[in-house]
C-alpha atoms as a PDB file:
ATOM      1  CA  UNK A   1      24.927 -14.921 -22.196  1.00  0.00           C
ATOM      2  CA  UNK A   2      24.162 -18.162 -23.938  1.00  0.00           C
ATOM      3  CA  UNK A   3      24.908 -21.572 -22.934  1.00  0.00           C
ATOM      4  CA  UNK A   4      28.038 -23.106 -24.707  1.00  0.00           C
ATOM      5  CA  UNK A   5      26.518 -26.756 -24.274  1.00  0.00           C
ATOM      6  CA  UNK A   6      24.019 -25.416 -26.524  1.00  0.00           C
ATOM      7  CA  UNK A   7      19.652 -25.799 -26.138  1.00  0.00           C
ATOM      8  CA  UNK A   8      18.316 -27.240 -22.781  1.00  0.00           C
ATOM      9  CA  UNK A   9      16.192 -30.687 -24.467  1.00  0.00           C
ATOM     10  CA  UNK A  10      13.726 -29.883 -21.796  1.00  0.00           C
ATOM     11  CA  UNK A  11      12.831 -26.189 -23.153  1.00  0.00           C
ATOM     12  CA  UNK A  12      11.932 -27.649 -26.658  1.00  0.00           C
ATOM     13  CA  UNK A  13       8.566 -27.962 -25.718  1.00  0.00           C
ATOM     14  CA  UNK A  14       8.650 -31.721 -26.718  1.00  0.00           C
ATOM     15  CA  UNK A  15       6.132 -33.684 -24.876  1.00  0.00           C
ATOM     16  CA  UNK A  16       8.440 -36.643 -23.391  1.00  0.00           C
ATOM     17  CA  UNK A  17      11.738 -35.996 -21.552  1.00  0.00           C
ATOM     18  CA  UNK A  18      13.962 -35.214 -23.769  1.00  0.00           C
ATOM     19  CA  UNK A  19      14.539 -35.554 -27.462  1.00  0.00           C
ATOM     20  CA  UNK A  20      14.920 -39.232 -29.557  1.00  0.00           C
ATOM     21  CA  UNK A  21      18.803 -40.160 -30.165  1.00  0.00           C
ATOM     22  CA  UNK A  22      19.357 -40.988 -32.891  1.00  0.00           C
ATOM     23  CA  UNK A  23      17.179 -38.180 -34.277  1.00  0.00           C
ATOM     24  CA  UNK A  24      17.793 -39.876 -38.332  1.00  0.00           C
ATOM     25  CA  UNK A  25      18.054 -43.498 -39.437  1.00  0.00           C
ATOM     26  CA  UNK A  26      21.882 -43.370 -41.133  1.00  0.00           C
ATOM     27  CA  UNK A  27      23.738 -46.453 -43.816  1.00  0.00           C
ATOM     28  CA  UNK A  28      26.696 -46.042 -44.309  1.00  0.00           C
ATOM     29  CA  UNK A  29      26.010 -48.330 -47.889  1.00  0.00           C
ATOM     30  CA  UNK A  30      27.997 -51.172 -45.622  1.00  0.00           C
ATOM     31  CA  UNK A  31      25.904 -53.457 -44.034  1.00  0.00           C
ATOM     32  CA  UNK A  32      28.621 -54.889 -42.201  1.00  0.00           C
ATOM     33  CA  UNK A  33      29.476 -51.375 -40.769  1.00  0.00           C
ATOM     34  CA  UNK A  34      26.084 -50.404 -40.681  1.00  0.00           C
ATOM     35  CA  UNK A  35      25.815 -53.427 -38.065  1.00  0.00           C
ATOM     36  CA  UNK A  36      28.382 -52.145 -36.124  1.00  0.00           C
ATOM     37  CA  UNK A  37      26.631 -48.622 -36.121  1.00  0.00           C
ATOM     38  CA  UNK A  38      23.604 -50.277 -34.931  1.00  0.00           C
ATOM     39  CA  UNK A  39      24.847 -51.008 -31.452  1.00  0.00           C
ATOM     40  CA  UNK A  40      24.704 -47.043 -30.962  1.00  0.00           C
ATOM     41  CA  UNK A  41      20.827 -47.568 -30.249  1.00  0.00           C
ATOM     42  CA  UNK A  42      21.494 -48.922 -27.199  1.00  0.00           C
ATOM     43  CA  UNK A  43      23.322 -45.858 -26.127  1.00  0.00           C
ATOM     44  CA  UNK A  44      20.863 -44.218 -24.297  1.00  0.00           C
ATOM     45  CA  UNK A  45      19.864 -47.220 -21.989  1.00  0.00           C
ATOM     46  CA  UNK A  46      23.118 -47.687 -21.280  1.00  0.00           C
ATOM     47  CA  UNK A  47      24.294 -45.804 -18.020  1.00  0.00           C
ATOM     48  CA  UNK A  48      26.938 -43.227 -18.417  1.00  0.00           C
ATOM     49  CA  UNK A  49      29.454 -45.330 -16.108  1.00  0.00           C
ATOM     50  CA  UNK A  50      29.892 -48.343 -19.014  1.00  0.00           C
ATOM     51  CA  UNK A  51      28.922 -45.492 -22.376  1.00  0.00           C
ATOM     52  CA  UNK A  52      33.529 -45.428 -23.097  1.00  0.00           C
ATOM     53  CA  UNK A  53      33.585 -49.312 -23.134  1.00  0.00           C
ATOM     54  CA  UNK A  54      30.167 -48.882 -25.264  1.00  0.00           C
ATOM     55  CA  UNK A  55      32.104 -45.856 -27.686  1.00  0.00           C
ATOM     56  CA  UNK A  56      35.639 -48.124 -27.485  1.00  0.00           C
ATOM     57  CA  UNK A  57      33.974 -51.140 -28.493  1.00  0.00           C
ATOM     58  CA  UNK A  58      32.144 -49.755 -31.697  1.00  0.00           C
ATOM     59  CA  UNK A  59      35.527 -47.824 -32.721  1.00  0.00           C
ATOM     60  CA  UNK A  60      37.362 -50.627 -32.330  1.00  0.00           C
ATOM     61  CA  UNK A  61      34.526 -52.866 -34.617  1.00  0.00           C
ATOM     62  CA  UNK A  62      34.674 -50.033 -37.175  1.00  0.00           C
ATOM     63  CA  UNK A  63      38.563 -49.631 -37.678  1.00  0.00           C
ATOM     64  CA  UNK A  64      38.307 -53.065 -38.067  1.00  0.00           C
ATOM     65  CA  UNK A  65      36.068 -53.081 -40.954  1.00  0.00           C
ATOM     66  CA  UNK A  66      38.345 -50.097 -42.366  1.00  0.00           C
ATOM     67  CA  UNK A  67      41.262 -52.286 -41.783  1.00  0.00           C
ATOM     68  CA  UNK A  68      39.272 -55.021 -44.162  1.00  0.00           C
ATOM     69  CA  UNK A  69      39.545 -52.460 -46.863  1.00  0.00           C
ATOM     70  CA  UNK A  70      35.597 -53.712 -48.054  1.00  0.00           C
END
């Protein structure tokens, strides 16, 4: 039976301890939401305790710039 969370990182024979997030550099064509998407790097130095204020934060930037209608 396979695992529903999917691959484990550590079997991808990938030399370091896991694999890079965020795999792709992404625009969105916005730089002012492409700022706001920027704040994802930080993601995985962030512990997993403060990651929804992280997530809530950046929706709450991007609906925002949605609501600016740019």
């Amino acid at each position: 039976m396979s695992d529903v969370r999917g691959p484990d990182p550590s079997s991808s024979g990938s030399a370091g301890p896991g694999p890079s997030w965020p795999l792709d550099e992404f625009t969105s064509g916005n730089t002012d939401v492409d700022a706001v998407l920027s704040r994802l790097a930080v993601l995985t130095d962030t512990p997993v305790s403060e990651q929804p204020e992280l997530y809530s934060e950046i929706s709450d930037s991007l609906l925002a710039e949605l609501n600016q209608g740019r």
